[in-house]
N, C-alpha and C. Protein backbone atom coordinates (compact mmCIF):
# COMPACT_ATOMS: atom_id res chain seq x y z
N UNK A 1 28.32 3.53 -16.69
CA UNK A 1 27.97 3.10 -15.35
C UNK A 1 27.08 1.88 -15.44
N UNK A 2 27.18 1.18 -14.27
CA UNK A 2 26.17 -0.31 -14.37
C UNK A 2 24.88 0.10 -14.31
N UNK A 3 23.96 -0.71 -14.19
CA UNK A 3 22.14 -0.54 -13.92
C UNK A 3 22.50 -0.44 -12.32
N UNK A 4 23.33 -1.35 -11.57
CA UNK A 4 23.30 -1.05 -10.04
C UNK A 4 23.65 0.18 -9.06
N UNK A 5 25.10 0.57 -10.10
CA UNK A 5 25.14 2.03 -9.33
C UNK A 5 24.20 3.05 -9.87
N UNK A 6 23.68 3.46 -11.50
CA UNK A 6 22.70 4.22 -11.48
C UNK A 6 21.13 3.94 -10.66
N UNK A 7 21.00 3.25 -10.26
CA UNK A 7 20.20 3.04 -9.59
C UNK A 7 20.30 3.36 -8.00
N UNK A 8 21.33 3.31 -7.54
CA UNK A 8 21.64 3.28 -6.28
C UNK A 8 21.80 4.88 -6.12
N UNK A 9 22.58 5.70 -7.33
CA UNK A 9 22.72 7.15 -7.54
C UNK A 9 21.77 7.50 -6.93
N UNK A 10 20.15 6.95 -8.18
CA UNK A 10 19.04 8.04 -8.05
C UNK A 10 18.45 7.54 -6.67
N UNK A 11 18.62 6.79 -5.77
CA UNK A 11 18.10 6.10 -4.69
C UNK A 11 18.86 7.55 -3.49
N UNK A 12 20.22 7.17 -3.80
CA UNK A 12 20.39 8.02 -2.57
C UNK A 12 20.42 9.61 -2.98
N UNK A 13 20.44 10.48 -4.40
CA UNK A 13 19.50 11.53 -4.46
C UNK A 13 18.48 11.42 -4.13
N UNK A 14 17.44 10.61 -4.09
CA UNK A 14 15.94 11.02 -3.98
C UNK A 14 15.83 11.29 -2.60
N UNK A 15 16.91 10.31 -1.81
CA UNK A 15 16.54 10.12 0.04
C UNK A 15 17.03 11.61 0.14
N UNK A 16 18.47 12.15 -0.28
CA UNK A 16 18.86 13.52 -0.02
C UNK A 16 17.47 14.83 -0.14
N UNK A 17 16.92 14.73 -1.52
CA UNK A 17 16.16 15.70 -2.04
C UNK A 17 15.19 15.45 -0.91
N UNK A 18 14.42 14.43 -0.53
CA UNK A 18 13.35 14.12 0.24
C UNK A 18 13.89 14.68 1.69
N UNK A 19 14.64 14.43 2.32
CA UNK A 19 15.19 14.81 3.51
C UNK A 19 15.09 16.31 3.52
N UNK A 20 15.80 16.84 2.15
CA UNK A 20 15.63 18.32 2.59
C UNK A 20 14.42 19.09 2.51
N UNK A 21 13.80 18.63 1.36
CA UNK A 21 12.24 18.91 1.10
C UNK A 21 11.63 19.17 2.93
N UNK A 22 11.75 17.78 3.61
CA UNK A 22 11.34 17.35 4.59
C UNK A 22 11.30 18.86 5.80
N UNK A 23 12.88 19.15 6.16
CA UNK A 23 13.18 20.41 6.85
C UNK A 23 13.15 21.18 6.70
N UNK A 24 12.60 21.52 5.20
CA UNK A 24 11.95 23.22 5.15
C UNK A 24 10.99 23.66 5.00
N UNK A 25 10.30 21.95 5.01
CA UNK A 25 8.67 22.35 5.55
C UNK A 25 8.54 22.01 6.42
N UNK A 26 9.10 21.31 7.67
CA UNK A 26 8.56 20.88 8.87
C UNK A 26 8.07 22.22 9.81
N UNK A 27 7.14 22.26 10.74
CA UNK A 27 6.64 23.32 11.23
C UNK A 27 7.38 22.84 12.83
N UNK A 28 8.47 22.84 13.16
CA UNK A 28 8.86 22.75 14.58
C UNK A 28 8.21 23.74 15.72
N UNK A 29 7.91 23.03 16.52
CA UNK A 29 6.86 23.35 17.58
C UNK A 29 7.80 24.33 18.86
N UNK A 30 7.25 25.79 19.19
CA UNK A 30 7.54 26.12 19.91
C UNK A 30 8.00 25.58 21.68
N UNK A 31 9.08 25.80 22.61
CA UNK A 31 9.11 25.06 23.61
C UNK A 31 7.31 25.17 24.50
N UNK A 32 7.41 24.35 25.08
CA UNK A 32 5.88 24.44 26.33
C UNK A 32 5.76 25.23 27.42
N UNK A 33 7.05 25.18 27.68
CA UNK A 33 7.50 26.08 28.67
C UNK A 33 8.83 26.97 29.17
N UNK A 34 8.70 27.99 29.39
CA UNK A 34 9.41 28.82 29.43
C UNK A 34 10.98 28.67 29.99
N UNK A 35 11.90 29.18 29.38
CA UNK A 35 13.40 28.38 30.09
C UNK A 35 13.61 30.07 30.81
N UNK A 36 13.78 29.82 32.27
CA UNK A 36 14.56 30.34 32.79
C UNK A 36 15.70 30.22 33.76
N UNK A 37 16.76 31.07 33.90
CA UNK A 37 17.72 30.61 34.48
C UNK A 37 18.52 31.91 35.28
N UNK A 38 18.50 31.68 36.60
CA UNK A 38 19.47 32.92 37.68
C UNK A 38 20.55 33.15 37.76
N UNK A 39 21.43 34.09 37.22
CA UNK A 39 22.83 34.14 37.36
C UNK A 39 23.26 34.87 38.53
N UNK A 40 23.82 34.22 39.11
CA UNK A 40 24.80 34.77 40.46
C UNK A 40 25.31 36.30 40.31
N UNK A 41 25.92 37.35 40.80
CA UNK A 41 26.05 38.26 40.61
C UNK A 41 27.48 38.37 40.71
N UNK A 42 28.25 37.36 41.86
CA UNK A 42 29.73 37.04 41.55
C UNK A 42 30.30 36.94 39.65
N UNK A 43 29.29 36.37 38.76
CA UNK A 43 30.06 36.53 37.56
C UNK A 43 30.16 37.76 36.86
N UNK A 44 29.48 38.51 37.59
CA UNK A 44 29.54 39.99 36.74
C UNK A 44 30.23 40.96 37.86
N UNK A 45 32.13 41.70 37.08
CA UNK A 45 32.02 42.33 38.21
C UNK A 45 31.79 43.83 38.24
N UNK A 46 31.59 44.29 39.12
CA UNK A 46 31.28 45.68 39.28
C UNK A 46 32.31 46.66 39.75
């Protein structure tokens, strides 16, 4: 292999490894506020 593609290899492993590193430590923040939502009673039938 050349010096350019091994180089470019370990470039775009490191961005991969780093990316994932990244999302399994990020601490994603609970919503602020509460989702609610009313369902009609026509979709359920009885």
């Amino acid at each position: 292999m050349s010096k350019l593609k091994k180089v470019s290899f370990i470039v775009i492993l490191a961005a991969l490894a780093g990316g994932t590193i990244f999302l399994l430590t990020w601490d994603i923040p609970a919503p602020a506020q509460p989702v609610t939502k009313t369902l009609n009673d026509d979709r359920f039938p009885s």
